[in-house]
N, C-alpha and C. Protein backbone atom coordinates (compact mmCIF):
# COMPACT_ATOMS: atom_id res chain seq x y z
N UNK A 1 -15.52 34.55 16.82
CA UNK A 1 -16.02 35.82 17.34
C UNK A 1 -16.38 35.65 18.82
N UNK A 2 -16.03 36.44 19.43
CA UNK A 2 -16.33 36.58 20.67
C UNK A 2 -17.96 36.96 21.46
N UNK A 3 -18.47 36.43 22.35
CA UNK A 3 -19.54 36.28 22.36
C UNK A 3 -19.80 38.00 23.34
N UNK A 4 -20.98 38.13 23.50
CA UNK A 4 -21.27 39.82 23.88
C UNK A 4 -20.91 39.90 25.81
N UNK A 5 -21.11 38.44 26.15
CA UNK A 5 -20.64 38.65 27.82
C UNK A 5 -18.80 38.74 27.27
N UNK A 6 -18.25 37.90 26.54
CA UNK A 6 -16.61 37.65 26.64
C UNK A 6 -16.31 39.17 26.80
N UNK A 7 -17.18 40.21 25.26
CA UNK A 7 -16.72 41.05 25.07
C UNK A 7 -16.19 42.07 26.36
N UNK A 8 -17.63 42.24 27.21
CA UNK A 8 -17.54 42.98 28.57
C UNK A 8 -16.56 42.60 29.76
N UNK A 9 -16.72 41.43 29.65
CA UNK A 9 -15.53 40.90 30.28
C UNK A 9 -14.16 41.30 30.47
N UNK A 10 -13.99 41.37 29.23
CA UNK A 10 -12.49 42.18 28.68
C UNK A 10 -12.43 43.41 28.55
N UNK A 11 -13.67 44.36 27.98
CA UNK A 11 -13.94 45.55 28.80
C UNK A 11 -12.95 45.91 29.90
N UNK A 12 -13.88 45.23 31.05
CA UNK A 12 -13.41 45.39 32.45
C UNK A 12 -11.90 45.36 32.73
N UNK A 13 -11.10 44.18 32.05
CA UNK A 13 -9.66 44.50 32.23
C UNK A 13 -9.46 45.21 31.30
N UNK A 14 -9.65 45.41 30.39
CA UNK A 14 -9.16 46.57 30.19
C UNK A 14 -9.27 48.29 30.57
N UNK A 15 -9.96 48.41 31.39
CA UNK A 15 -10.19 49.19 31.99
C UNK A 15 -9.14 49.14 33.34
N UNK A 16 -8.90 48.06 34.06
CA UNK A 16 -7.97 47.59 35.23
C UNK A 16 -6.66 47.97 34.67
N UNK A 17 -5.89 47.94 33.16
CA UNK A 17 -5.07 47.73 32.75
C UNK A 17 -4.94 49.39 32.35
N UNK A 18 -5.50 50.23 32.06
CA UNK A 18 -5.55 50.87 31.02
C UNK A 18 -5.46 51.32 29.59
N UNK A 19 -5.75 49.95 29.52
CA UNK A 19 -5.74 49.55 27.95
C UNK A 19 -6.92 50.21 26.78
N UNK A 20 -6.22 51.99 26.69
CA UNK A 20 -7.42 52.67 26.21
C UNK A 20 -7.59 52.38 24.63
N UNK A 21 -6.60 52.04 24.07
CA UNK A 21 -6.89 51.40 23.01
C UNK A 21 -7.72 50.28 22.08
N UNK A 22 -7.92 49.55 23.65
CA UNK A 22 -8.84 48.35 23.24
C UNK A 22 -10.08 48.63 23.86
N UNK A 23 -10.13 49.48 24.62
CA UNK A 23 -11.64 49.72 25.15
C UNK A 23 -12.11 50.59 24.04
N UNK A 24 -11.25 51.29 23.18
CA UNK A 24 -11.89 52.07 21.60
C UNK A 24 -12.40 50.98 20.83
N UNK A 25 -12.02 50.34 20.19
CA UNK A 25 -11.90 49.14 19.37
C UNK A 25 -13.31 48.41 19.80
N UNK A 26 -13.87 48.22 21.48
CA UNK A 26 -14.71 47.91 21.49
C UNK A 26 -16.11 48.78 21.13
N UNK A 27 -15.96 50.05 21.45
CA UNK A 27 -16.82 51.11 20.99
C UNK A 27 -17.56 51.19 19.60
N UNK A 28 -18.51 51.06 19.47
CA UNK A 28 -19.16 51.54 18.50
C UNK A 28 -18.78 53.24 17.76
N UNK A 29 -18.73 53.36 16.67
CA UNK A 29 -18.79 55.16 16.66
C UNK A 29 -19.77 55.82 17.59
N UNK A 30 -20.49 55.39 17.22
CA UNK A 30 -21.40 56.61 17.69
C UNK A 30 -22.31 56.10 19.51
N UNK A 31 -21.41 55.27 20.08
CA UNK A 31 -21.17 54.99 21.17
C UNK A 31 -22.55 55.86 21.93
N UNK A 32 -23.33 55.54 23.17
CA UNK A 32 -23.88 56.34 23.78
C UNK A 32 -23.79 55.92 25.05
N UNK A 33 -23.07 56.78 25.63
CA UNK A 33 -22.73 56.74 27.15
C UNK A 33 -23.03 57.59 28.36
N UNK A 34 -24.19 56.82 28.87
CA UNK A 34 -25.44 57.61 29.75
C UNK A 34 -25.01 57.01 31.38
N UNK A 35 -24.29 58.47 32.17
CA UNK A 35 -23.91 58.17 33.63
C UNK A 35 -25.53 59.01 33.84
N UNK A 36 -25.34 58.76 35.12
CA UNK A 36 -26.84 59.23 35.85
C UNK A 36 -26.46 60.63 36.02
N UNK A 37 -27.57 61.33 36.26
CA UNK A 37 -27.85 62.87 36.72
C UNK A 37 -27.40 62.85 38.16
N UNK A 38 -26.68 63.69 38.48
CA UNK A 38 -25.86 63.76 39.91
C UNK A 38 -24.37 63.35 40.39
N UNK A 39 -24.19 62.09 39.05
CA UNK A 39 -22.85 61.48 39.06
C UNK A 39 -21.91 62.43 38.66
N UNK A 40 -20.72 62.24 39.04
CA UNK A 40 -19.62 63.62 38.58
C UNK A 40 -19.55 63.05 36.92
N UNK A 41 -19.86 64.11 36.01
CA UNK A 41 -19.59 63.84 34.66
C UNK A 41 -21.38 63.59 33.78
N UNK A 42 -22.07 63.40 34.69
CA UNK A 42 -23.54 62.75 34.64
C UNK A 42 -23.98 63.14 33.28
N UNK A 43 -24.80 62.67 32.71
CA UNK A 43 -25.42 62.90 31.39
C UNK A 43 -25.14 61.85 30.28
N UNK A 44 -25.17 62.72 29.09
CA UNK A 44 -25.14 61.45 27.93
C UNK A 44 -23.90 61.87 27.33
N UNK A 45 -23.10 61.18 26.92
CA UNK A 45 -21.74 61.14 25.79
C UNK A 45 -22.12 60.90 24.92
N UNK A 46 -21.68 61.01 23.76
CA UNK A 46 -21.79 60.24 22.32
C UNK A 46 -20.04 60.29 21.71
N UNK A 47 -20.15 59.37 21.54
CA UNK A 47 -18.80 58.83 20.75
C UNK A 47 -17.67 58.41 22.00
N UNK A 48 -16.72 57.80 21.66
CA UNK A 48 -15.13 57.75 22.15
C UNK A 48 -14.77 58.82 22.37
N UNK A 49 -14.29 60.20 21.54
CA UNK A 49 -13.31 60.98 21.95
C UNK A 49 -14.31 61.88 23.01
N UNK A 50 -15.48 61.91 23.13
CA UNK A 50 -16.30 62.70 23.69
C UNK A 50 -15.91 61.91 25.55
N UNK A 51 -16.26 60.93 25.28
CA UNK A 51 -16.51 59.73 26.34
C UNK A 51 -15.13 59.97 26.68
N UNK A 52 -13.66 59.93 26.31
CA UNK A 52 -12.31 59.80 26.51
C UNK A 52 -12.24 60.94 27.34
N UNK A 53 -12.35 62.25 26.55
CA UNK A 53 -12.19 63.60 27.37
C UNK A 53 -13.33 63.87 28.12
N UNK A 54 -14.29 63.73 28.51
CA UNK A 54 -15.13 64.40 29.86
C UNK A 54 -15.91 62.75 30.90
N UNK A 55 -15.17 61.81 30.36
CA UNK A 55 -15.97 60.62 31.45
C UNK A 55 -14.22 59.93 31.84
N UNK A 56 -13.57 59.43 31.20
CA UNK A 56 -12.85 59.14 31.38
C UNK A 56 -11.99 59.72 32.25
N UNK A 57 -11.08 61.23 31.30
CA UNK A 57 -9.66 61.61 31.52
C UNK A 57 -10.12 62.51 33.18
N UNK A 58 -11.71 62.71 33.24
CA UNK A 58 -12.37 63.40 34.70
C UNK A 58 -11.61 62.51 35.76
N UNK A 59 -12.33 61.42 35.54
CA UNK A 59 -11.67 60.40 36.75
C UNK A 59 -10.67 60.23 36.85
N UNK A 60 -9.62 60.89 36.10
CA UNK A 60 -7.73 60.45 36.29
C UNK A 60 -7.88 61.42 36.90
N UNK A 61 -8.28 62.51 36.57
CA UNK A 61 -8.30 63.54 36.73
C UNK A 61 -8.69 63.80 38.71
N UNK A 62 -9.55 63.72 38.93
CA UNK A 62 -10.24 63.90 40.07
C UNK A 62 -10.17 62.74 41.15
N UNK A 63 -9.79 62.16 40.83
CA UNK A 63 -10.28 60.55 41.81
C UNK A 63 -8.82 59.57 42.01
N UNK A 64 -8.24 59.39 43.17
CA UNK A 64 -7.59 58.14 43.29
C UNK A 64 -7.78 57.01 43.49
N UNK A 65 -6.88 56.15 42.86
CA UNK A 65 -7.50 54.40 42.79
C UNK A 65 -8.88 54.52 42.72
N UNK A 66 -9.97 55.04 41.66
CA UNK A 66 -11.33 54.82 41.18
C UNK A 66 -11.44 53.25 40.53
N UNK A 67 -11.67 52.42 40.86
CA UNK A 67 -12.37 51.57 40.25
C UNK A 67 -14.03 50.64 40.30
N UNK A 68 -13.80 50.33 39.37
CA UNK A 68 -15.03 49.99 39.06
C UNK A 68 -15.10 48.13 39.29
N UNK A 69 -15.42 47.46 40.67
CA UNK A 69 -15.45 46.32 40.78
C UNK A 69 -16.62 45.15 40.82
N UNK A 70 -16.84 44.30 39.08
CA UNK A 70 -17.70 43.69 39.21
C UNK A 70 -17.60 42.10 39.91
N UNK A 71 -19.01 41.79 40.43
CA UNK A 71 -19.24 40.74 41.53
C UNK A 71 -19.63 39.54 40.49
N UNK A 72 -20.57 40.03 39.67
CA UNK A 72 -21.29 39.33 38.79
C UNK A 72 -21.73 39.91 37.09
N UNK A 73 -22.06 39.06 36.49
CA UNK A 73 -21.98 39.45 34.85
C UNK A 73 -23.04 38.25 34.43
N UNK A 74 -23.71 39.46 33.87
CA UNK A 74 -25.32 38.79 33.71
C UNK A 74 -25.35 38.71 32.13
N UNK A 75 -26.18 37.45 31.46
CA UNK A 75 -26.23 37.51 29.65
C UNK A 75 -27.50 38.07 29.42
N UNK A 76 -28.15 38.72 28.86
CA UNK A 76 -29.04 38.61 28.58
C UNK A 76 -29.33 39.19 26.80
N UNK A 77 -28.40 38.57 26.31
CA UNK A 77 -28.17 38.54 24.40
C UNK A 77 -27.49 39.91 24.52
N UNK A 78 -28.38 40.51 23.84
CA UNK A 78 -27.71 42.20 23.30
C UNK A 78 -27.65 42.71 24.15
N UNK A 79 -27.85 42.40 25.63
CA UNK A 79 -27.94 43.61 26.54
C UNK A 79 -26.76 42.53 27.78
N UNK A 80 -25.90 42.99 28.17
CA UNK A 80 -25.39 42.09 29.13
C UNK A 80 -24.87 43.26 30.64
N UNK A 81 -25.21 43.03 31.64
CA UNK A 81 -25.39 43.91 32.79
C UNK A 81 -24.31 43.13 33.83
N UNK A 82 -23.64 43.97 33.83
CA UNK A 82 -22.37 44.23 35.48
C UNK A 82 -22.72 44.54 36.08
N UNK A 83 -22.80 43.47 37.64
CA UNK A 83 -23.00 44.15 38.71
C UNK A 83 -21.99 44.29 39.74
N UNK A 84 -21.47 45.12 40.64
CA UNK A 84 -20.37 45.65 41.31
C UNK A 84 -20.72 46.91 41.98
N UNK A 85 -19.32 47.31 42.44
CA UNK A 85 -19.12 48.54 43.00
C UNK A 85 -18.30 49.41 43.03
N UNK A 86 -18.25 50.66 43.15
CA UNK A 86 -17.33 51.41 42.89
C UNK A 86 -16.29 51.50 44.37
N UNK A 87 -15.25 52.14 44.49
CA UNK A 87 -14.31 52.68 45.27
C UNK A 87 -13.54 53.79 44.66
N UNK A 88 -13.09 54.57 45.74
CA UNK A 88 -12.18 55.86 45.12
C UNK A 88 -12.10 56.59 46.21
N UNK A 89 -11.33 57.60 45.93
CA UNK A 89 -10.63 58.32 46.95
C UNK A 89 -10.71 59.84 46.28
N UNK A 90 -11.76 61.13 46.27
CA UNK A 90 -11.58 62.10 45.59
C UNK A 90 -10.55 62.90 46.18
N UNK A 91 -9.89 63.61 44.68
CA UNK A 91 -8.45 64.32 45.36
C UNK A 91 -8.26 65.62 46.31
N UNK A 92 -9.62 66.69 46.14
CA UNK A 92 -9.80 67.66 46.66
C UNK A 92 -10.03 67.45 48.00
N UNK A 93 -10.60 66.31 48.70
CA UNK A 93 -11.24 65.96 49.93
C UNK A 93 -10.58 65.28 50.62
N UNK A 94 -9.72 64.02 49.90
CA UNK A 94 -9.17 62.84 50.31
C UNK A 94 -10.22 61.97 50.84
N UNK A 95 -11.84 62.22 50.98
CA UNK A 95 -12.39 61.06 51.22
C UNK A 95 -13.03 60.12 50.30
N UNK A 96 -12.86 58.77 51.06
CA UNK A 96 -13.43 57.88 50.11
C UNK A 96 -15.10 57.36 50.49
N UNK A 97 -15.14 56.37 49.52
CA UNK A 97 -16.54 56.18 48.87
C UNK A 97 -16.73 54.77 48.50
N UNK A 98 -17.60 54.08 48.81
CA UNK A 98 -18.00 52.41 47.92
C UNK A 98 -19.72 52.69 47.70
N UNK A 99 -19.88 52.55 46.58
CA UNK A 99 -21.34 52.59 46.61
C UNK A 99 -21.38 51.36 45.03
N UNK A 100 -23.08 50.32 45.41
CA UNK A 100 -22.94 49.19 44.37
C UNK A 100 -23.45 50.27 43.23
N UNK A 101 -23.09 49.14 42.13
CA UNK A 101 -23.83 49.57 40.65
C UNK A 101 -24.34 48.82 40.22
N UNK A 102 -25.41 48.77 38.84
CA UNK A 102 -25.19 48.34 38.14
C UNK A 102 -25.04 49.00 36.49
N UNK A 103 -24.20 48.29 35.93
CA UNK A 103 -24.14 48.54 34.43
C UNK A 103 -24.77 47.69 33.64
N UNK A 104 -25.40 48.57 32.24
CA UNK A 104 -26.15 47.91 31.54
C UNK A 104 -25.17 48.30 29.59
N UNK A 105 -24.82 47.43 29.45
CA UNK A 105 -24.37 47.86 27.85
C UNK A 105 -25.00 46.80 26.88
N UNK A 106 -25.69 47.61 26.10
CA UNK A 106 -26.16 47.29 24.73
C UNK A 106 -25.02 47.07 23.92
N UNK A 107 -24.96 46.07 22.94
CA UNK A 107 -24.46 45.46 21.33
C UNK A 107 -25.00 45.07 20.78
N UNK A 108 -24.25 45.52 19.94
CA UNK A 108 -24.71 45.05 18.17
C UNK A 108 -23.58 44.43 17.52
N UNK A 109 -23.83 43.31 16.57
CA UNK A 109 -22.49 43.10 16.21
C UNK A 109 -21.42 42.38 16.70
N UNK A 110 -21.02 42.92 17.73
CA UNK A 110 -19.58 42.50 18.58
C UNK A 110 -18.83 44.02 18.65
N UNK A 111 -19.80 45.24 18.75
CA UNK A 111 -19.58 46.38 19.94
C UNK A 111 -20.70 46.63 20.66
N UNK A 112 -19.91 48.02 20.94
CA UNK A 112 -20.54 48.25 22.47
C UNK A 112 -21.20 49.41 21.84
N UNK A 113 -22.42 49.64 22.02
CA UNK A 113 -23.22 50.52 21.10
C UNK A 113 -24.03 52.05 22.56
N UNK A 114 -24.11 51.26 23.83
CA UNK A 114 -24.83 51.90 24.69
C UNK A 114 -24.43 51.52 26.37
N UNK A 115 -23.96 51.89 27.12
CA UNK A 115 -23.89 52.05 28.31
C UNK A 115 -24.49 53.00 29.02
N UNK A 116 -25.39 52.74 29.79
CA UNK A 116 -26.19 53.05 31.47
C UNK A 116 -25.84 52.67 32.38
N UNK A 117 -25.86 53.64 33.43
CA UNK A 117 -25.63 53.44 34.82
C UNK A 117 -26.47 53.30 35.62
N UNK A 118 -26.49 53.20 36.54
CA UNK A 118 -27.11 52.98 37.50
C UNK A 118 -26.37 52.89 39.02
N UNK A 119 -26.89 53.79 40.03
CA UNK A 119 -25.73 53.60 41.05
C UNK A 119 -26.27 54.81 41.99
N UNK A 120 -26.07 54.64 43.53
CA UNK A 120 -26.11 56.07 44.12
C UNK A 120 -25.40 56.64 44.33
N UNK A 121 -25.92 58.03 43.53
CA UNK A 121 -24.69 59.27 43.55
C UNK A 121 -24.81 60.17 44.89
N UNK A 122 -25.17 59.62 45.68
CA UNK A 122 -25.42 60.78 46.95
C UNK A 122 -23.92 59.62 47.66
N UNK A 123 -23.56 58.44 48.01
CA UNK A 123 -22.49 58.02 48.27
C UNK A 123 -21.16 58.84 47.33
N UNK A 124 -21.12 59.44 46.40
CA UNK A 124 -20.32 59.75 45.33
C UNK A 124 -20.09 61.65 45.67
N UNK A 125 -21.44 62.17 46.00
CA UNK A 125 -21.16 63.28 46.02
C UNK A 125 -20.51 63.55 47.60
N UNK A 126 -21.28 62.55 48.22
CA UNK A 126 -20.92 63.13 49.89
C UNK A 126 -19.30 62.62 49.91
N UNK A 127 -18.88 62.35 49.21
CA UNK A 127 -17.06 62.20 49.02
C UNK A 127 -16.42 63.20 48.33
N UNK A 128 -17.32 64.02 47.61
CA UNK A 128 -16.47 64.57 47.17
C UNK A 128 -16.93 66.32 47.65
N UNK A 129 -17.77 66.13 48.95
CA UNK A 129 -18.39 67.23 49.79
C UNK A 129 -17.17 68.20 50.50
């Protein structure tokens, strides 16, 4: 079994890859996925298909080359935290954006039960101004 940092780890490429299949697989059902108030999409998700259509398919949607680049990957048991930064290019504006993050995802098990953000959305909105 894979340990709860491996899991995030692979997360991340799969996210690089678009490997939406395996980023399900890591999901818990009832998944809770909390972007900050202000972030495009901001609020709480619950589940995969919720999380797929309004956090996800937004950013294909709205944003070029968006990624999400971590520096460092912290253990701390059930809770393991990414730290990085974002980049992107919004499509309506064409301007871009780097602002750091961090991510925090809760497990249980060997899923991913809870993701928080953390990050400034005033770098995020003034791109997409």
């Amino acid at each position: 079994m894979k340990s709860n940092i491996e899991i995030i780890e692979e997360l991340y490429r799969d996210f690089s890859n678009g490997n939406i299949e395996s980023i399900k697989e890591k999901f818990a059902p009832e998944i809770e996925w909390i972007q900050m108030k202000g972030f495009p999409n901001g609020g709480c998700h619950i589940g995969f298909d919720d999380i797929q259509k309004n956090v996800f398919k937004k950013f294909n949607e709205n944003w070029t080359n968006w990624t999400a680049n971590v520096d460092e990957f912290l253990d701390a048991g059930e809770s393991i935290f990414a730290i990085g930064h974002y980049e992107g290019k919004y499509n309506k504006t064409g301007k871009s954006f780097k602002a750091d993050f961090i991510h925090r995802y809760g497990l249980k098990e060997g899923q991913i039960t809870k993701f928080t953000q953390y990050t400034d959305t005033n770098l995020v909105v003034k791109a997409m101004a």
